[in-house]
C-alpha atoms as a PDB file:
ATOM      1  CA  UNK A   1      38.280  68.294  92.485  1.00  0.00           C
ATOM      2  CA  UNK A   2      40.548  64.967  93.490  1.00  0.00           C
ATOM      3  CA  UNK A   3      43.293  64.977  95.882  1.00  0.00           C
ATOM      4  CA  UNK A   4      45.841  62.460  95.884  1.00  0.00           C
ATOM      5  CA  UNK A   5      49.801  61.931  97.170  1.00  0.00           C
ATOM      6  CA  UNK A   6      52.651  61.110  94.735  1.00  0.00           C
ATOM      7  CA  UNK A   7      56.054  60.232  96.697  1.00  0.00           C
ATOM      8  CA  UNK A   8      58.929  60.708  94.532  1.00  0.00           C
ATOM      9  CA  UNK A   9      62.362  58.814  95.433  1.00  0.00           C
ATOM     10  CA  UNK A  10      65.547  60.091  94.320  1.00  0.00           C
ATOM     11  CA  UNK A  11      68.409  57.662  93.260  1.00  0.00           C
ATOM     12  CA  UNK A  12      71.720  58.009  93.628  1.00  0.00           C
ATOM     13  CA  UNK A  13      74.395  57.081  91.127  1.00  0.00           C
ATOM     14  CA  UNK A  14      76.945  53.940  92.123  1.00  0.00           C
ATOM     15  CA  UNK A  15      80.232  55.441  90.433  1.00  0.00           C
ATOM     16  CA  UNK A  16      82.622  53.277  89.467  1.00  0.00           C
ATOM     17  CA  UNK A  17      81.173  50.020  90.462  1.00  0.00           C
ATOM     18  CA  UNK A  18      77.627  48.696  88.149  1.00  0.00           C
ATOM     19  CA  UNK A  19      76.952  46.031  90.295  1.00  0.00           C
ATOM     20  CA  UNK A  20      76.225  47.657  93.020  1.00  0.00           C
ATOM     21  CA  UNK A  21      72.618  49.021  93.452  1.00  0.00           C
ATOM     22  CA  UNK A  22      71.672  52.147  93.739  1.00  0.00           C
ATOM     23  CA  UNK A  23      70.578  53.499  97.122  1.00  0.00           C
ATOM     24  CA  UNK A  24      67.358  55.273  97.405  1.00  0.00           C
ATOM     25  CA  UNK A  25      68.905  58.940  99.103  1.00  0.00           C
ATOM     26  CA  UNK A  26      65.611  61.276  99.381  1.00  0.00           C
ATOM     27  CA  UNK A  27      61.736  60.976  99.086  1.00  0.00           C
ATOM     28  CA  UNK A  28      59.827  63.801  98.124  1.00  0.00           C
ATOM     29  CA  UNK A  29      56.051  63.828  99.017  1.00  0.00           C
ATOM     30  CA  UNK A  30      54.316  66.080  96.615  1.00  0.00           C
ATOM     31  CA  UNK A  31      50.260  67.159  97.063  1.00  0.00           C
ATOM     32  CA  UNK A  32      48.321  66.795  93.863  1.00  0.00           C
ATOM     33  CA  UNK A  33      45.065  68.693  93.242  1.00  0.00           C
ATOM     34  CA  UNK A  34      43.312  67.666  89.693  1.00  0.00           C
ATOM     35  CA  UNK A  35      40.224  68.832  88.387  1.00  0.00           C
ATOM     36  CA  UNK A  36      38.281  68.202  85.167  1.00  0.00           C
ATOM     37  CA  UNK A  37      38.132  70.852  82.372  1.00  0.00           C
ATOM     38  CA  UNK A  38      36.676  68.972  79.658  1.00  0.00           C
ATOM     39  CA  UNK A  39      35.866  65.794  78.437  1.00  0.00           C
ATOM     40  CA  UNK A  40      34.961  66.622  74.984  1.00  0.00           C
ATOM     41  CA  UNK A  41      38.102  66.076  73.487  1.00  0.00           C
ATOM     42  CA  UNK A  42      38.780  63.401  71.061  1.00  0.00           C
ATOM     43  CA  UNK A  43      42.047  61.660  70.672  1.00  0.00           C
ATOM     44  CA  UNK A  44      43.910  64.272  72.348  1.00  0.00           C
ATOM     45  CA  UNK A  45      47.931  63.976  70.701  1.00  0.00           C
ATOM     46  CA  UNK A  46      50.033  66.942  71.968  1.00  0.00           C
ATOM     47  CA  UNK A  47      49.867  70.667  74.540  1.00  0.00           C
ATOM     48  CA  UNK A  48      51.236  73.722  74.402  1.00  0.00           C
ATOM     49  CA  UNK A  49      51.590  76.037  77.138  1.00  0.00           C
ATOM     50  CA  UNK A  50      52.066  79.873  75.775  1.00  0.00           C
ATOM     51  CA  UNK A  51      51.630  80.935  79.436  1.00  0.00           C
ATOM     52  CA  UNK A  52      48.769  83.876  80.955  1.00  0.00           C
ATOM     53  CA  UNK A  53      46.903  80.963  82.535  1.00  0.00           C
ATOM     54  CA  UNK A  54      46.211  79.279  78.458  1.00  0.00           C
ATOM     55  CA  UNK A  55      47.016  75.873  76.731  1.00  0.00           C
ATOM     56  CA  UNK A  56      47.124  74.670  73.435  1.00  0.00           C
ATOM     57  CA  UNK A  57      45.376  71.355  72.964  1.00  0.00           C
ATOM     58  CA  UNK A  58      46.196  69.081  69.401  1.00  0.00           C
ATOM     59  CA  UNK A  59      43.074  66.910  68.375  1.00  0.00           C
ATOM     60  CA  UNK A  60      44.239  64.056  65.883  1.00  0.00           C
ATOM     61  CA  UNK A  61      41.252  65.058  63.505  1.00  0.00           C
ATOM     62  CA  UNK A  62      43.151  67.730  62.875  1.00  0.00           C
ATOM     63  CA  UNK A  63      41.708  70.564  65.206  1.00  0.00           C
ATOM     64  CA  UNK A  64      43.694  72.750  67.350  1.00  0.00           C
ATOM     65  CA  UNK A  65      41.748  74.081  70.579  1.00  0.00           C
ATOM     66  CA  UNK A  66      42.396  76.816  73.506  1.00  0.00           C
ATOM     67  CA  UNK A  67      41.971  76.530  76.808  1.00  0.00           C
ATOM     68  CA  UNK A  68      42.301  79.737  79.537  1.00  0.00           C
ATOM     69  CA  UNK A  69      42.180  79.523  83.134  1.00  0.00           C
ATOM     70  CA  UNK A  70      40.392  76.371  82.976  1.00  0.00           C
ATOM     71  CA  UNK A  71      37.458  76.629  80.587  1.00  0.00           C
ATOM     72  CA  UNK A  72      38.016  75.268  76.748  1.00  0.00           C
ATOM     73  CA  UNK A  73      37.055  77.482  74.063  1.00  0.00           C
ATOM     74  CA  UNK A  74      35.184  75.380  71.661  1.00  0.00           C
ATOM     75  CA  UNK A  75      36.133  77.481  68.144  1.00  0.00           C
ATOM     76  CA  UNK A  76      39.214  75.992  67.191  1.00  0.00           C
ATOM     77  CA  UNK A  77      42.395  77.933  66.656  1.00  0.00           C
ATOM     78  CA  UNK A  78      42.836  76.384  63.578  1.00  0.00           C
ATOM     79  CA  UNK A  79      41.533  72.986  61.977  1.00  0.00           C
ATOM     80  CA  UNK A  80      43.759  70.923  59.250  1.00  0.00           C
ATOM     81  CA  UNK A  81      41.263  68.218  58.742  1.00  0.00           C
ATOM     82  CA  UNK A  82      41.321  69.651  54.524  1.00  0.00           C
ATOM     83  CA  UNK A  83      45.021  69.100  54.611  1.00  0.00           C
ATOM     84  CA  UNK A  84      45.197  65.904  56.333  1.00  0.00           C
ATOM     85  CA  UNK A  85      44.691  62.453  55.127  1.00  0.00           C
ATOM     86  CA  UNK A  86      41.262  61.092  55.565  1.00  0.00           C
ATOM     87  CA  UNK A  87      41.461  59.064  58.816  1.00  0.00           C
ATOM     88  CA  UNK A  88      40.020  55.999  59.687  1.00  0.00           C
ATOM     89  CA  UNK A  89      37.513  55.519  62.423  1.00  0.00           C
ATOM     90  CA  UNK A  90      38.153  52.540  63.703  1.00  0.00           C
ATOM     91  CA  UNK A  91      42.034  52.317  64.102  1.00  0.00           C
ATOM     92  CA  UNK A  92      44.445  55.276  63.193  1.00  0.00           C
ATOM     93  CA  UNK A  93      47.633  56.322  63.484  1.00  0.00           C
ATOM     94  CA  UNK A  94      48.011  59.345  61.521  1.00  0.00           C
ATOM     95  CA  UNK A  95      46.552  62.987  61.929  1.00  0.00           C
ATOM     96  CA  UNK A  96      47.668  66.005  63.949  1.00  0.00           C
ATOM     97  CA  UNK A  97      49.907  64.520  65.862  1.00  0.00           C
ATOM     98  CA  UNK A  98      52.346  67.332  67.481  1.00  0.00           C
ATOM     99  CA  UNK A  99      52.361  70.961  68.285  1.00  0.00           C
ATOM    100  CA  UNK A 100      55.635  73.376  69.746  1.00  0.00           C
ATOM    101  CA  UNK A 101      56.008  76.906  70.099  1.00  0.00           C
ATOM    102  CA  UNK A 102      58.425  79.179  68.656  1.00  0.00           C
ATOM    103  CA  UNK A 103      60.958  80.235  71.923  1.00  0.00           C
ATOM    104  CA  UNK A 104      59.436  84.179  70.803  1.00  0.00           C
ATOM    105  CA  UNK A 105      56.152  83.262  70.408  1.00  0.00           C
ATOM    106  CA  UNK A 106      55.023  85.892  72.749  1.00  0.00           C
ATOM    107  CA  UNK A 107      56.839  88.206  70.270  1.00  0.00           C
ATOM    108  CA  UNK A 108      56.367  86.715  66.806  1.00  0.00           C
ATOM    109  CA  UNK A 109      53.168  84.343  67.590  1.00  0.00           C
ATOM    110  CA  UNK A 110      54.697  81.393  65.533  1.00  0.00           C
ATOM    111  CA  UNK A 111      54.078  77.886  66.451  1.00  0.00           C
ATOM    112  CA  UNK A 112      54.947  74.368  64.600  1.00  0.00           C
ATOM    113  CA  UNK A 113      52.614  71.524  63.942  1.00  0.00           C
ATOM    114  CA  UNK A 114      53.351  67.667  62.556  1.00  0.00           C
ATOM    115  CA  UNK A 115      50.638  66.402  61.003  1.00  0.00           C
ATOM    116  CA  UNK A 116      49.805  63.495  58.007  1.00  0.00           C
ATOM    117  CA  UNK A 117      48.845  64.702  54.467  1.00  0.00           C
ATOM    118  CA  UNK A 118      48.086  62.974  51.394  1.00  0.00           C
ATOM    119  CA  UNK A 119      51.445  61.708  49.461  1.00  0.00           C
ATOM    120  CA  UNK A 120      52.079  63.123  46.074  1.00  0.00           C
ATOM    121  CA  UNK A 121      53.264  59.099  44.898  1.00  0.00           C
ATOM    122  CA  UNK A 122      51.438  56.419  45.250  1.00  0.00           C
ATOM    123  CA  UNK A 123      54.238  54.286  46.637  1.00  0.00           C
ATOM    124  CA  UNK A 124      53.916  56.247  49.519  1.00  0.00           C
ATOM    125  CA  UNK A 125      51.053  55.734  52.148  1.00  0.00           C
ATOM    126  CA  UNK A 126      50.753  59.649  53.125  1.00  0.00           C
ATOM    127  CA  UNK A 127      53.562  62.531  54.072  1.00  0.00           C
ATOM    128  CA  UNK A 128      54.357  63.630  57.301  1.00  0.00           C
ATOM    129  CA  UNK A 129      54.535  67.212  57.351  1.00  0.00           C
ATOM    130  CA  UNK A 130      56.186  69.946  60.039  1.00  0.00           C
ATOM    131  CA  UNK A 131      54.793  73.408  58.912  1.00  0.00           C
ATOM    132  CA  UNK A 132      55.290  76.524  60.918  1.00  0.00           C
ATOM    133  CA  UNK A 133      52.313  79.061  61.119  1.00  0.00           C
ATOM    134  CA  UNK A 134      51.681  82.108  63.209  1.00  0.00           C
ATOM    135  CA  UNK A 135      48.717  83.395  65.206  1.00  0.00           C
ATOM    136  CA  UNK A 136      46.868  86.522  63.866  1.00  0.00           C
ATOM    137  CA  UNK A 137      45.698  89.131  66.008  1.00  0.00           C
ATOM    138  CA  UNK A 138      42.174  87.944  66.194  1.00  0.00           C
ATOM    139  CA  UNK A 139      40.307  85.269  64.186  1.00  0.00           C
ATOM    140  CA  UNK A 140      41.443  81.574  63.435  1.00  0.00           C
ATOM    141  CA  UNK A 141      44.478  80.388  61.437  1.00  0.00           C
ATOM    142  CA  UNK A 142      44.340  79.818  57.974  1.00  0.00           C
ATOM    143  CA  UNK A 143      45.217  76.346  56.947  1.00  0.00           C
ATOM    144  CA  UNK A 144      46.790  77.354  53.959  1.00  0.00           C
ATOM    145  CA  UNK A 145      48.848  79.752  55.231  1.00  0.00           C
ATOM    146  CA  UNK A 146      51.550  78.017  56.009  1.00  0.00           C
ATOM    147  CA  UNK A 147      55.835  77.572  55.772  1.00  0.00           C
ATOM    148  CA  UNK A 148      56.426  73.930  55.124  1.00  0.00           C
ATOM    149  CA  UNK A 149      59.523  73.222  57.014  1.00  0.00           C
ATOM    150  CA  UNK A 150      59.903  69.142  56.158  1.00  0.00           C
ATOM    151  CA  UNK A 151      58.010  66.596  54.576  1.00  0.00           C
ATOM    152  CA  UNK A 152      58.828  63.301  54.541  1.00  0.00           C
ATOM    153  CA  UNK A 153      57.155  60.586  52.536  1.00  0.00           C
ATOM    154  CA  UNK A 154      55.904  57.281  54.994  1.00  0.00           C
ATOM    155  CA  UNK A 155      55.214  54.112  53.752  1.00  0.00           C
ATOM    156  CA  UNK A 156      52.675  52.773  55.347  1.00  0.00           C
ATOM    157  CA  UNK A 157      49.933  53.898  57.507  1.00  0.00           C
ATOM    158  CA  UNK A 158      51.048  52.999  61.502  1.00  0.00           C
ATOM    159  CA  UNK A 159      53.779  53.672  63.136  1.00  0.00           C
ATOM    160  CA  UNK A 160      53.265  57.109  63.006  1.00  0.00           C
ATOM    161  CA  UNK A 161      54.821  60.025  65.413  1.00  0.00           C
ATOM    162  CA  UNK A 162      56.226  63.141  66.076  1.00  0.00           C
ATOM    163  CA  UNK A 163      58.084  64.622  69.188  1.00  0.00           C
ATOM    164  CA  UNK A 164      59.557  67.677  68.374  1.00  0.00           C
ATOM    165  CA  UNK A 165      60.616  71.445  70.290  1.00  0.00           C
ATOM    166  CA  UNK A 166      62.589  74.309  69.621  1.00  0.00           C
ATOM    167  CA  UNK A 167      65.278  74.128  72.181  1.00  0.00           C
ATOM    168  CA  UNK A 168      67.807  77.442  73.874  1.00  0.00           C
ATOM    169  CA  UNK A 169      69.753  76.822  70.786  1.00  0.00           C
ATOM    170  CA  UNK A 170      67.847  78.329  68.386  1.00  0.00           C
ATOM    171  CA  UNK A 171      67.431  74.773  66.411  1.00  0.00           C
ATOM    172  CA  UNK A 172      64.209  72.858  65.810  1.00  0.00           C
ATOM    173  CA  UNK A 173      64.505  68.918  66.942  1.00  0.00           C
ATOM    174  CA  UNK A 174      62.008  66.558  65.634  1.00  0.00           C
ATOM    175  CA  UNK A 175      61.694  63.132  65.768  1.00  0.00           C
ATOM    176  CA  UNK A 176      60.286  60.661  63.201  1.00  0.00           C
ATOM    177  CA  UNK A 177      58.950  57.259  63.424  1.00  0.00           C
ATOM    178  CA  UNK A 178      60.107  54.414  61.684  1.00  0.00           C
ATOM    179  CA  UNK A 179      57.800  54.763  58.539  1.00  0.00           C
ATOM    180  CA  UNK A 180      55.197  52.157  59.617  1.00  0.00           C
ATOM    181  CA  UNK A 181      55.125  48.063  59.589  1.00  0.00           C
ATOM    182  CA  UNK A 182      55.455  46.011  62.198  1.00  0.00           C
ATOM    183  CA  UNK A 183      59.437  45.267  63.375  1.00  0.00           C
ATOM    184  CA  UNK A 184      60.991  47.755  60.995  1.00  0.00           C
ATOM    185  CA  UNK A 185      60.373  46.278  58.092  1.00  0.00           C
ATOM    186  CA  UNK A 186      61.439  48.301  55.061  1.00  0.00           C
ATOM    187  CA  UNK A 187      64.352  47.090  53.745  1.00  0.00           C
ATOM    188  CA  UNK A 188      66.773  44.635  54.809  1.00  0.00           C
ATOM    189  CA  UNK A 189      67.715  46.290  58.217  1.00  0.00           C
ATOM    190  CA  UNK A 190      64.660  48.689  58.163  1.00  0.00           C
ATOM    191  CA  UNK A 191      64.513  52.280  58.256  1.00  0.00           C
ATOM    192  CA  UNK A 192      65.989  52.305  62.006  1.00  0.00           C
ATOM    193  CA  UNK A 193      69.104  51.849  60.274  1.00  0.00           C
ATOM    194  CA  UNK A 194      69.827  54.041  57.322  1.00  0.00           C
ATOM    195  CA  UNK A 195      70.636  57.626  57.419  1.00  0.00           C
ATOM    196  CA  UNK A 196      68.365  58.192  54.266  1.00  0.00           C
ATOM    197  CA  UNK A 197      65.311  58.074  54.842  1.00  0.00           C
ATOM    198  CA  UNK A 198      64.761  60.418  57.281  1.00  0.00           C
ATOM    199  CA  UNK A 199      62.497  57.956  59.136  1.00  0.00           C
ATOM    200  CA  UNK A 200      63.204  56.931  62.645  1.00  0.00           C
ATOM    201  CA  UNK A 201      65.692  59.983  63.282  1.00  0.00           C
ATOM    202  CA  UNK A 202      65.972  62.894  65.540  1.00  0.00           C
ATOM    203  CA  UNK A 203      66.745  65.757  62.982  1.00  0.00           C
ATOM    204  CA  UNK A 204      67.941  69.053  63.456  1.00  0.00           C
END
């Protein structure tokens, strides 16, 4: 167990006037207490928290993994690696990248996952893929048992990401990356700026 202080100052807005700084108003001095559940994890990417004390952990090899009260289970949830493109050991940017829960999951069990499959053209580098699933009663979660919500095609192999959560509104917000390259470099303003593709836009 480690023990350590984080001070926290609050800023306050200077209305009307840009210029002028912004004056630190409070300082909040919070006690931290962290302690080491595993390091067997490899290339952790995303949590859940479904609450009773458990969290969903994302692996990027494709492997999704429970922890409760503070001790990992080590059978997986559920493990895409078959659905997934084949990843590279040395560098990568693709894989499982992203995990949410439905805002009933304690009701319906269903959660969402981003992750990198093969493309179905080959001038695409792989698809990234948001697919909703939902936990059975007991047992692991088939693979292939999916609801494909979106797939977009990427072009190239880095660049990859996902940040995405089903907010009070009922809607699902993801956000993609820009498709891969270094600067943007699709086209002759790059994905950032086109509507179509979907890459490098929060969707709803």
């Amino acid at each position: 167990m480690t023990c350590g202080i984080l001070s926290v100052t609050i800023l306050s807005c200077s209305e009307g006037n840009p210029k002028k700084p912004a004056q630190p108003t409070t300082t909040i001095t919070i006690t931290l207490k962290v302690q080491k559940i595993t390091d067997t994890l490899e290339a952790l990417t995303d949590m859940a928290f479904p609450g009773n004390g458990e969290m969903g952990v994302t692996e990027q090899g494709g492997k999704i993994l429970s922890i409760r009260n503070g001790k990992l289970n080590s059978s997986p949830i559920m493990d895409l690696e078959s659905k997934m493109v084949k990843l590279d050991k040395s560098y990568e940017e693709r894989g499982l990248l992203g995990i949410t829960l439905h805002p009933d999951f304690k009701s319906n069990k269903k959660f969402y996952v981003f992750y990198s499959r093969p493309s179905s053209s080959k001038t695409f580098n792989h698809t990234g893929v948001v697919s909703e699933y939902k936990l059975p009663g007991a047992g692991q979660v088939d693979p292939d048992c999916d609801r494909i919500i979106l797939a977009v095609d990427e072009p190239v192999g880095n660049h990859n990401g996902c940040c995405f959560n089903v907010r009070p509104d009922g809607y699902l917000y993801i956000s993609f990356d820009d498709g891969g390259g270094q600067h943007d470099q699709h086209g002759h303003n790059g994905n950032g700026q086109k509507l179509n593709p979907l890459l490098r836009q929060i969707v709803r």
